[in-house]
N, C-alpha and C. Protein backbone atom coordinates (compact mmCIF):
# COMPACT_ATOMS: atom_id res chain seq x y z
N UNK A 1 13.56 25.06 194.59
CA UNK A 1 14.64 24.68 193.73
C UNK A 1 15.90 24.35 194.53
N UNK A 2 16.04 25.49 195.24
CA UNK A 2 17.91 25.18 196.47
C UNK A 2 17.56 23.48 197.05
N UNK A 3 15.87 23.62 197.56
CA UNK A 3 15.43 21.96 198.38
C UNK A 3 15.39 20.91 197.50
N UNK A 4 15.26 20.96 196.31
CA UNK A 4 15.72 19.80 195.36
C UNK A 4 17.36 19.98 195.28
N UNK A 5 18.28 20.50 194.78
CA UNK A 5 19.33 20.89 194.76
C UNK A 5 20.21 20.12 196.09
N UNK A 6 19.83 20.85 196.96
CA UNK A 6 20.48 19.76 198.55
C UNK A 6 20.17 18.52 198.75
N UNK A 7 19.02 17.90 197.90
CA UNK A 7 18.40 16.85 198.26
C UNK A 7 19.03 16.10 197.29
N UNK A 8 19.58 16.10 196.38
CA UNK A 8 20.35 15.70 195.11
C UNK A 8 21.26 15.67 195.44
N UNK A 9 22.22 16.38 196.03
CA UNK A 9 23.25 16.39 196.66
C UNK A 9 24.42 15.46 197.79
N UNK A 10 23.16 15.56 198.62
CA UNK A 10 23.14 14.86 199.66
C UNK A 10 23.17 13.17 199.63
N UNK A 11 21.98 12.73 198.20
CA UNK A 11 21.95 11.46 198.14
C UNK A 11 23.11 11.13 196.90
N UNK A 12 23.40 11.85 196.55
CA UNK A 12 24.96 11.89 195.88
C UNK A 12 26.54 11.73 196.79
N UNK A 13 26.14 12.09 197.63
CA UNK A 13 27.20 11.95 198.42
C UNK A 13 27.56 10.77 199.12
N UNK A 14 25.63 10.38 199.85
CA UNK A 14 25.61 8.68 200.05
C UNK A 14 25.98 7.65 199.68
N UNK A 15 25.86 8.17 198.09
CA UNK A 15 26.09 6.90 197.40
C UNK A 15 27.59 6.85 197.19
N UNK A 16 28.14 7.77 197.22
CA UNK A 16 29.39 7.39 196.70
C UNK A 16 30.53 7.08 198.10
N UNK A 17 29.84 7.14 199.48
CA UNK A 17 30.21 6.94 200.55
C UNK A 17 30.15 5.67 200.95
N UNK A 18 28.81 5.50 199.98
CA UNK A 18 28.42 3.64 200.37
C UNK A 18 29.50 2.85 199.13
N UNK A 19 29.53 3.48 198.41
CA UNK A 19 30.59 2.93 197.15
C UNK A 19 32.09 2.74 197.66
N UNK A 20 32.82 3.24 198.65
CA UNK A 20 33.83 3.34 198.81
C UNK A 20 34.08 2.56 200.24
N UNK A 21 32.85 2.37 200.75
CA UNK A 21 33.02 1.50 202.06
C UNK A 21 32.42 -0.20 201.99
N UNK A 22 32.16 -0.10 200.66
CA UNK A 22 31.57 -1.46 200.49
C UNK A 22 32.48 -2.66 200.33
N UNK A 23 32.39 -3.85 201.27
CA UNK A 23 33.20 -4.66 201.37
C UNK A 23 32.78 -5.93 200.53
N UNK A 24 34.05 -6.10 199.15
CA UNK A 24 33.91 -7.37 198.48
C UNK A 24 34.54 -8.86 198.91
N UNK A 25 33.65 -9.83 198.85
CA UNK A 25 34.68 -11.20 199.11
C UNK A 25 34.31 -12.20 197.96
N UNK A 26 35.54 -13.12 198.17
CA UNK A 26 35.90 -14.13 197.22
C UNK A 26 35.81 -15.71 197.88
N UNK A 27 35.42 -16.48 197.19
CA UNK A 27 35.19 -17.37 197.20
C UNK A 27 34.91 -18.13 195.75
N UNK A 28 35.02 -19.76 196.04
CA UNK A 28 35.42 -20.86 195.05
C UNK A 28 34.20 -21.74 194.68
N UNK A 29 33.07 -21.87 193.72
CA UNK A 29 32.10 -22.18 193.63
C UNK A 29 32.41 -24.05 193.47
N UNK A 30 31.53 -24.89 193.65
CA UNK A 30 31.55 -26.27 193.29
C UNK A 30 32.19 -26.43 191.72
N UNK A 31 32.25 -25.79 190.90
CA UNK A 31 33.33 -26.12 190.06
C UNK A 31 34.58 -25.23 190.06
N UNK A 32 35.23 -25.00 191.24
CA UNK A 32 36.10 -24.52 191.11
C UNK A 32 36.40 -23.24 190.73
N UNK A 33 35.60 -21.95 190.27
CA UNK A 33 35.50 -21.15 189.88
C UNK A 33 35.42 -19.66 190.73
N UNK A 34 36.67 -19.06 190.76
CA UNK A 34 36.40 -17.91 191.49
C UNK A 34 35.16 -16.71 191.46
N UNK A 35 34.37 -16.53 192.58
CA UNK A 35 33.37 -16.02 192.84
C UNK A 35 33.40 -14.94 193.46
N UNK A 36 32.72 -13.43 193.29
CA UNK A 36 33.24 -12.38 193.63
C UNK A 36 31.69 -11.62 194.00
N UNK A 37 31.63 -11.33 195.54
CA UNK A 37 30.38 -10.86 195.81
C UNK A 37 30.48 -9.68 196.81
N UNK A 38 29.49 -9.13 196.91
CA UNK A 38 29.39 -8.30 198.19
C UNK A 38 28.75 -8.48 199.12
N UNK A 39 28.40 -10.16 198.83
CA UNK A 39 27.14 -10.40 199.90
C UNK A 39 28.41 -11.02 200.80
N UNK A 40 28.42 -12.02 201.76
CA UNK A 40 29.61 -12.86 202.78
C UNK A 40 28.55 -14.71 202.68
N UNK A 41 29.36 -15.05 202.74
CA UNK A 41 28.79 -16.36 202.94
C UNK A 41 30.03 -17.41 203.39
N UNK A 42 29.63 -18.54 204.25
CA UNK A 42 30.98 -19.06 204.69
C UNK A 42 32.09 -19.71 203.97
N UNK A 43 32.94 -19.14 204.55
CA UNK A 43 34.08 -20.01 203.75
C UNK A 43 34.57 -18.92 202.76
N UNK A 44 34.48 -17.65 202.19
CA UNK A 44 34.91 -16.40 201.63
C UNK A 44 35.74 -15.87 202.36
N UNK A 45 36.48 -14.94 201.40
CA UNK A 45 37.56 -14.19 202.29
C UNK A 45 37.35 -12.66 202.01
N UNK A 46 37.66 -12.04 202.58
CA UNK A 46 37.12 -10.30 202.29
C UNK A 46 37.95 -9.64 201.52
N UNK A 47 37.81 -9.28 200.19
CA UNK A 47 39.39 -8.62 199.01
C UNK A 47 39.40 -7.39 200.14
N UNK A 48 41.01 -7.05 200.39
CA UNK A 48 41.84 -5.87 200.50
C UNK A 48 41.51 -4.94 199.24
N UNK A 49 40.70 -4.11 199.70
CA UNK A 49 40.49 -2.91 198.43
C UNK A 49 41.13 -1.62 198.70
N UNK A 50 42.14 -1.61 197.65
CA UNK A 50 42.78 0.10 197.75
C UNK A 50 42.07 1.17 197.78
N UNK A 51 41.78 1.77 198.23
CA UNK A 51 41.21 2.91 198.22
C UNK A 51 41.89 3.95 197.35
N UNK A 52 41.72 3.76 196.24
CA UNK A 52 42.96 5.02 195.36
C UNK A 52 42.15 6.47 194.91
N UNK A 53 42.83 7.56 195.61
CA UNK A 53 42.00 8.66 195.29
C UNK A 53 43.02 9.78 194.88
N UNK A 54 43.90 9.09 193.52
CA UNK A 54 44.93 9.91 193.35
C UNK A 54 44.22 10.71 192.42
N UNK A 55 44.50 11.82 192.22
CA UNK A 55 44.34 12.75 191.42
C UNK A 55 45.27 13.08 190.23
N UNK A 56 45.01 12.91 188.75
CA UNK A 56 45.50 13.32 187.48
C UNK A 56 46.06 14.51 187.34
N UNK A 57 47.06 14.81 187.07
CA UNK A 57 47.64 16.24 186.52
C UNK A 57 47.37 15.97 185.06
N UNK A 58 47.09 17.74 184.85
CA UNK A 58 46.69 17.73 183.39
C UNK A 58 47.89 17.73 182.26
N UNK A 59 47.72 17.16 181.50
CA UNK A 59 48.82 16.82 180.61
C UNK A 59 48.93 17.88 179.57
N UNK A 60 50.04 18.06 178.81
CA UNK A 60 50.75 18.91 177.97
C UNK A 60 50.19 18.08 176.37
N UNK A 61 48.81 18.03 175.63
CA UNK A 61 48.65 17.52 175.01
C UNK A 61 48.82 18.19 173.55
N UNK A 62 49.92 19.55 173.33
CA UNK A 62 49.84 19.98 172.27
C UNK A 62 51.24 18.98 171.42
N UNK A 63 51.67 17.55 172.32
CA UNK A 63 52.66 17.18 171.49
C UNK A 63 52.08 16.25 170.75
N UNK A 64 50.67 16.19 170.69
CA UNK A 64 49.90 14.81 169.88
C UNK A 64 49.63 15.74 169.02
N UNK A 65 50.04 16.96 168.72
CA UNK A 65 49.22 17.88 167.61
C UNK A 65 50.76 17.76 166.44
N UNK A 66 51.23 17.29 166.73
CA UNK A 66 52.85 17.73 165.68
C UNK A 66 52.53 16.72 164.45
N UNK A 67 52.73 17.58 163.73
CA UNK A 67 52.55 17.09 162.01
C UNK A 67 53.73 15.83 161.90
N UNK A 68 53.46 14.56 160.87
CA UNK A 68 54.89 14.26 160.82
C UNK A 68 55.45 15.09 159.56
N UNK A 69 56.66 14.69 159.51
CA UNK A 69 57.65 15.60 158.35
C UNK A 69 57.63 14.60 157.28
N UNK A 70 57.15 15.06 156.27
CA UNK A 70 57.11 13.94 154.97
C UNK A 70 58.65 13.66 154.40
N UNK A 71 58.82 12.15 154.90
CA UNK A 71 60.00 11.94 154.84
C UNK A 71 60.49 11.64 153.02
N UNK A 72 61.21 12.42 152.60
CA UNK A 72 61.43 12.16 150.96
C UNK A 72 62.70 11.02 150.72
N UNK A 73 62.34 10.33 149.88
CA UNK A 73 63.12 8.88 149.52
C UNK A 73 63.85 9.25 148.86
N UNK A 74 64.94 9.40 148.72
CA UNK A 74 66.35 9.39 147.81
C UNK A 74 66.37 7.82 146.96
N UNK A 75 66.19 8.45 145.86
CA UNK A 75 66.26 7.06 145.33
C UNK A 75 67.38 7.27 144.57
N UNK A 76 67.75 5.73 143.68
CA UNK A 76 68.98 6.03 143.30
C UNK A 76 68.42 4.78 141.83
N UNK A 77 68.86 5.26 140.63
CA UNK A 77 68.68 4.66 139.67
C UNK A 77 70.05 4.40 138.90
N UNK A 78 69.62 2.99 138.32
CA UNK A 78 71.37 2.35 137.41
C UNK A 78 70.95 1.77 136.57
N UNK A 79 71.75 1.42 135.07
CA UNK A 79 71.50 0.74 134.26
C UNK A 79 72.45 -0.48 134.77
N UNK A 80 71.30 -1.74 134.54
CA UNK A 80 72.30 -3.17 134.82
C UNK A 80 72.37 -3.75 133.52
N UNK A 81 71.65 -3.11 132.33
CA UNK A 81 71.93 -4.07 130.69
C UNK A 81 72.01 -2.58 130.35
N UNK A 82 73.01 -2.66 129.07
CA UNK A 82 73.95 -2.85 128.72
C UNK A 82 74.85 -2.81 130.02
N UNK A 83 76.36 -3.33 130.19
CA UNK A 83 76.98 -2.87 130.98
C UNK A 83 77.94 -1.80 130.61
N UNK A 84 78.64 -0.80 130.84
CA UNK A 84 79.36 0.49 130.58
C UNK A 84 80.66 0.05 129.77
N UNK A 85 80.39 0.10 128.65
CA UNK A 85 81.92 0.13 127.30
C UNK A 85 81.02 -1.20 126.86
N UNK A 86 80.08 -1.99 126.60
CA UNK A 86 80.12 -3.69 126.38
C UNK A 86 79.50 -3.12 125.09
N UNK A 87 80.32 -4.09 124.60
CA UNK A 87 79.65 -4.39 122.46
C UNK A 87 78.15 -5.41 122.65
N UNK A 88 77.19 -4.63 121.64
CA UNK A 88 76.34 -5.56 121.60
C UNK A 88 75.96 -5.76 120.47
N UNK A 89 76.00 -7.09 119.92
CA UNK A 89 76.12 -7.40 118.63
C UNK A 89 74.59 -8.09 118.18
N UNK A 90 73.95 -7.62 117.52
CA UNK A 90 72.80 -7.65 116.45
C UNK A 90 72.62 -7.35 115.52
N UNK A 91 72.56 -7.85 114.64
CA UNK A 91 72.33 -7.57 113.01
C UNK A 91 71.17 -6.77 113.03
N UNK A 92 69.75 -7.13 113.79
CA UNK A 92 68.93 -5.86 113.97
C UNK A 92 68.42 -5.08 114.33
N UNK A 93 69.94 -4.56 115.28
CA UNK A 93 69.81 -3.33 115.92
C UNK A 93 69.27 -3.03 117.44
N UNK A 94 69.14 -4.47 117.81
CA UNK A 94 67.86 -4.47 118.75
C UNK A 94 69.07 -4.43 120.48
N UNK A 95 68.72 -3.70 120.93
CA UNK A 95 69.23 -3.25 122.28
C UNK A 95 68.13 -3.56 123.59
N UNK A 96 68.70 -4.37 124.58
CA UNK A 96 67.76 -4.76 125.88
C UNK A 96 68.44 -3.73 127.02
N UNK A 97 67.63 -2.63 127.59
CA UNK A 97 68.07 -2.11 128.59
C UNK A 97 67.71 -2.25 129.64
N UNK A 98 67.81 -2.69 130.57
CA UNK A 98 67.52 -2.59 132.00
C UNK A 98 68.18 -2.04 132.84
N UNK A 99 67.07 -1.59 133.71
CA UNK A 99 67.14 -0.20 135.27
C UNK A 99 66.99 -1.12 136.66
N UNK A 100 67.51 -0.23 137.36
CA UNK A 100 67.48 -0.95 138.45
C UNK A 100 67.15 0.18 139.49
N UNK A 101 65.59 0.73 139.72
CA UNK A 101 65.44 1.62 140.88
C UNK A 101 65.25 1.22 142.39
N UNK A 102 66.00 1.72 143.40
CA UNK A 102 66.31 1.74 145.13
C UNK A 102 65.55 2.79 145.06
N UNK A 103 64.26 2.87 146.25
CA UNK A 103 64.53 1.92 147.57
C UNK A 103 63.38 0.56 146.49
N UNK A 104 62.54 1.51 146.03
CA UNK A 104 61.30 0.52 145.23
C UNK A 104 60.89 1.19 144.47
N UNK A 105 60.43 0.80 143.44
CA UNK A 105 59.60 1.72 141.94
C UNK A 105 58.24 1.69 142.87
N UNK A 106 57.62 2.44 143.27
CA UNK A 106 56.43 2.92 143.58
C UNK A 106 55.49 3.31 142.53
N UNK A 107 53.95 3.38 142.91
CA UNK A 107 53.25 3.72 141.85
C UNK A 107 53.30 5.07 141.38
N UNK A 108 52.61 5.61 140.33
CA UNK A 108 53.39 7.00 140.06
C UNK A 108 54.01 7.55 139.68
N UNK A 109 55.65 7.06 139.45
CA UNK A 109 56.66 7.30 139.21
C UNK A 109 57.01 6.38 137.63
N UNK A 110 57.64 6.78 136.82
CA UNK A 110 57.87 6.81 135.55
C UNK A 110 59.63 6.96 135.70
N UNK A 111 60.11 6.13 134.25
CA UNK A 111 61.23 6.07 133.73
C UNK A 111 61.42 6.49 132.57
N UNK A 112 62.00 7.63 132.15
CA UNK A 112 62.43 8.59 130.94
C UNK A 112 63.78 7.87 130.51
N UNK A 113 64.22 7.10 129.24
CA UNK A 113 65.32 6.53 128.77
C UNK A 113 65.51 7.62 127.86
N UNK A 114 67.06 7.51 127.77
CA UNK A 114 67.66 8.75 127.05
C UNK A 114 68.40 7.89 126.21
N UNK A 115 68.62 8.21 124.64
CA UNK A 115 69.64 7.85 124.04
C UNK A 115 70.08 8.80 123.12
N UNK A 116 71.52 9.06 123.16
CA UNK A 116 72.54 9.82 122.93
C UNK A 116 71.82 11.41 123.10
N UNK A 117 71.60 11.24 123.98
CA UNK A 117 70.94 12.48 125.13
C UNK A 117 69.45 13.28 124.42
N UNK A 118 68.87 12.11 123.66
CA UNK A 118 67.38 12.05 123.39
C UNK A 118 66.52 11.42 124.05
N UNK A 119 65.16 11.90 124.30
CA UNK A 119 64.14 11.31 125.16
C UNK A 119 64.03 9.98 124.69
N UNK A 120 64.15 8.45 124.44
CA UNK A 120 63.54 7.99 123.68
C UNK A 120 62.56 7.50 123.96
N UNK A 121 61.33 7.47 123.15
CA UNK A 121 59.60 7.44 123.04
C UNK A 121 59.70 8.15 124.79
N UNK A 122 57.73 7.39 124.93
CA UNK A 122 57.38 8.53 125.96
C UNK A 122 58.05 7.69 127.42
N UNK A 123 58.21 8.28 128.60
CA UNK A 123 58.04 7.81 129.85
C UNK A 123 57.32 6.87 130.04
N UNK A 124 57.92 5.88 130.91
CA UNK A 124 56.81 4.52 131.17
C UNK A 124 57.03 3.72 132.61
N UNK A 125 55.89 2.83 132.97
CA UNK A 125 56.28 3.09 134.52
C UNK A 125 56.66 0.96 135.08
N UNK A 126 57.73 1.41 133.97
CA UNK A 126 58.72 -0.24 134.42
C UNK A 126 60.04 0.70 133.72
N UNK A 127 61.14 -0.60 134.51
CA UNK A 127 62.48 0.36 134.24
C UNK A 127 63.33 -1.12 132.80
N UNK A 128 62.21 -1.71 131.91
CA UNK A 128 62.94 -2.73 130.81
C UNK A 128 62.42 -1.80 129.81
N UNK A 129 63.46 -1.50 128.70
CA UNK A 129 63.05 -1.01 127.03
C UNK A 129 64.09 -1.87 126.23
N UNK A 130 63.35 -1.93 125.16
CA UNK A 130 64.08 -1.95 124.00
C UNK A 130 64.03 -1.32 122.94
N UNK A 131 65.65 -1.24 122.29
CA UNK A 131 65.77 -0.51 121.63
C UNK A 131 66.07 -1.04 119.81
N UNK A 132 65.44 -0.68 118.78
CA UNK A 132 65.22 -0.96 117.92
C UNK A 132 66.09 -0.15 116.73
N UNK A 133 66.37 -1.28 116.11
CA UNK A 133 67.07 -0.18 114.72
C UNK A 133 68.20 0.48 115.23
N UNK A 134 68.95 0.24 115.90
CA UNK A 134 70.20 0.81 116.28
C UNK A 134 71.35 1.03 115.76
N UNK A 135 71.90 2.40 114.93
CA UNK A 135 72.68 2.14 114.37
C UNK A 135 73.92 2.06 114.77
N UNK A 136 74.80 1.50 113.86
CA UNK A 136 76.18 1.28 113.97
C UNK A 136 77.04 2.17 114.95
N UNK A 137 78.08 1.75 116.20
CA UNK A 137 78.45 2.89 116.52
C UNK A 137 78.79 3.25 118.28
N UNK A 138 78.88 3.91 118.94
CA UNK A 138 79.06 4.05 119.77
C UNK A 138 77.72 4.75 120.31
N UNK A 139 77.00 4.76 121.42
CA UNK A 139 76.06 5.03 121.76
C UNK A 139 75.86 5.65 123.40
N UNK A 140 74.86 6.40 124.16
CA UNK A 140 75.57 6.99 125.15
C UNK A 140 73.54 6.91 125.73
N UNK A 141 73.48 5.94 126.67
CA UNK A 141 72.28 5.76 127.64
C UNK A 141 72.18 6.42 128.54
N UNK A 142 70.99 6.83 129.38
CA UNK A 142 70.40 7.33 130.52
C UNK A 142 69.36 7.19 130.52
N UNK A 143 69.27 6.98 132.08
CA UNK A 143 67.65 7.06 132.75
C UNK A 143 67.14 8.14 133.85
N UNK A 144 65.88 8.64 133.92
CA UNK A 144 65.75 9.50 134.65
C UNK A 144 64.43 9.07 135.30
N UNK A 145 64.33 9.39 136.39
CA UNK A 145 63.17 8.72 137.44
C UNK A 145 62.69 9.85 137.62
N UNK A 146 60.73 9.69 137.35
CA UNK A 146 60.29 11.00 137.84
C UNK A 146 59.15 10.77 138.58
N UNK A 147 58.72 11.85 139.08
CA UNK A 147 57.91 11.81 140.13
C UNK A 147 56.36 12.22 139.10
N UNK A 148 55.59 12.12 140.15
CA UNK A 148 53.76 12.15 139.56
C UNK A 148 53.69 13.52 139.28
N UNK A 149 54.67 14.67 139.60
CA UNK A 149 54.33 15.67 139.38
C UNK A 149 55.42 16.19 138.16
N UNK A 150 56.05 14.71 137.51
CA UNK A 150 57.16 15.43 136.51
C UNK A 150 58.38 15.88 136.85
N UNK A 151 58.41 16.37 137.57
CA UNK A 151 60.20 16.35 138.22
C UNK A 151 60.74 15.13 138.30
N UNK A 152 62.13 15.45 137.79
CA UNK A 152 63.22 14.11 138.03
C UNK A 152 63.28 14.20 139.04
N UNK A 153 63.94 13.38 140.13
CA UNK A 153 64.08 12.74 141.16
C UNK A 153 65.33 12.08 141.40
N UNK A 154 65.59 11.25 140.54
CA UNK A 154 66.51 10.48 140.57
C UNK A 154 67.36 10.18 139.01
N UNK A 155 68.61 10.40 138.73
CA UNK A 155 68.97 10.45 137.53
C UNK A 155 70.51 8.96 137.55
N UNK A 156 70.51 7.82 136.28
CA UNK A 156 71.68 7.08 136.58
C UNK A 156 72.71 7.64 135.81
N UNK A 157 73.55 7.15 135.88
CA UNK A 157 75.11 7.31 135.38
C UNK A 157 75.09 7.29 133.81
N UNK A 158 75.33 8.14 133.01
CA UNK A 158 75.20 7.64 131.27
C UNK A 158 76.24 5.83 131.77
N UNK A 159 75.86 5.48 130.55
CA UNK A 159 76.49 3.76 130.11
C UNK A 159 76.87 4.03 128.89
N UNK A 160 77.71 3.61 128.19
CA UNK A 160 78.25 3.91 127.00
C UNK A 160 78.33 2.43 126.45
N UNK A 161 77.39 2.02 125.17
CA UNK A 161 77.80 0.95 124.59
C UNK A 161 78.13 0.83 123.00
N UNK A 162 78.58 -0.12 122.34
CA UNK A 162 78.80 -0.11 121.15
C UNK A 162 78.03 -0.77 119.88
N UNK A 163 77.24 -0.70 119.39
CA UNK A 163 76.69 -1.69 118.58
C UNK A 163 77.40 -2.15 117.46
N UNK A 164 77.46 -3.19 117.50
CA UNK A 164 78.56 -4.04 116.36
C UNK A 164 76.91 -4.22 115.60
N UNK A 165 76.77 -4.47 114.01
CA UNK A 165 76.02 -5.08 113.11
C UNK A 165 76.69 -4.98 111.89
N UNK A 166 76.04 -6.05 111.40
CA UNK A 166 76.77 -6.79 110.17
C UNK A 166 76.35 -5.33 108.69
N UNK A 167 78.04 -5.54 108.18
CA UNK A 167 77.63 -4.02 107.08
C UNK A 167 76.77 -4.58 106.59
N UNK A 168 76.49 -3.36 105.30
CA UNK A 168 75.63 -3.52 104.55
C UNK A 168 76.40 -4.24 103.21
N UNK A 169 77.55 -3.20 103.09
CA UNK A 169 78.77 -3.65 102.67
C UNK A 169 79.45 -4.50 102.16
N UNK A 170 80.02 -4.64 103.24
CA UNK A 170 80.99 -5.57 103.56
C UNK A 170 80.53 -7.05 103.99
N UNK A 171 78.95 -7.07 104.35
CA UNK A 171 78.69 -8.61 105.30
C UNK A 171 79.21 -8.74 106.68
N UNK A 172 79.73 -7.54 107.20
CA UNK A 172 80.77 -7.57 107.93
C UNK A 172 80.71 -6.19 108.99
């Protein structure tokens, strides 16, 4: 076993002795094409081979182990319809609201409209409603941005608008 062992060894060592002393040359074939041998033939030139037998230090690889930090988006939500104090005049009642969520409405996430600090209908995941049957009056909007797990997130500014409609009355 040791005489196989040395004998393995030994022609291990050859080879990698013959590997490191072996001389490559270059030369330009009839079409022009650089040619790379270990045999010599005329008119080749012998490559300068580095001999590089630097040795690796072992590296500090517990910084490829770091978690990233789940970066959380501050978002920021606004009403751009109605604008804040503006009369909106319909005989039936009908109100166009639009949101405007930063950085991006992502999937997931839902818009809760509030009027006069009621849910109105359920959460839905675009930031346009309308509002129906509106009565006469001064009126007081919000929106609330929530996340997939139900928490708000992001809340806008109440908007305060007025609905003008024709009395019942008066015509007027």
């Amino acid at each position: 076993m040791i005489k196989n062992l040395s004998v393995l060894t030994a022609v291990l060592l050859s080879c990698a002795v013959a590997a490191t002393s072996t001389k490559i040359y270059v030369w330009r074939n009839e079409q022009g094409v650089l040619v790379f041998s270990d045999t010599p033939r005329p008119g080749a030139e012998e490559v300068k081979v580095k001999n590089n037998n630097d040795q690796l230090t072992s590296v500090d690889t517990s910084i490829l182990d770091i978690k990233p930090k789940a970066i959380e988006e501050k978002y920021q939500v606004s009403i751009s319809q109605p604008e804040n104090n503006a009369t909106v005049r319909d005989n039936t009642g009908s109100v166009y609201v639009a949101g405007r969520i930063k950085p991006i409405f992502k999937k997931g996430l839902k818009i809760q409209l509030y009027l006069d600090n009621t849910p109105y209908q359920e959460p839905q995941d675009h930031s346009m409603f309308v509002l129906r049957n509106i009565d006469r009056g001064e009126h007081k909007i919000k929106m609330d941005l929530i996340n997939n797990q139900g928490k708000v997130i992001a809340s806008s500014k109440p908007v305060v608008f007025y609905m003008h409609r024709a009395s019942k009355l008066h015509g007027n």
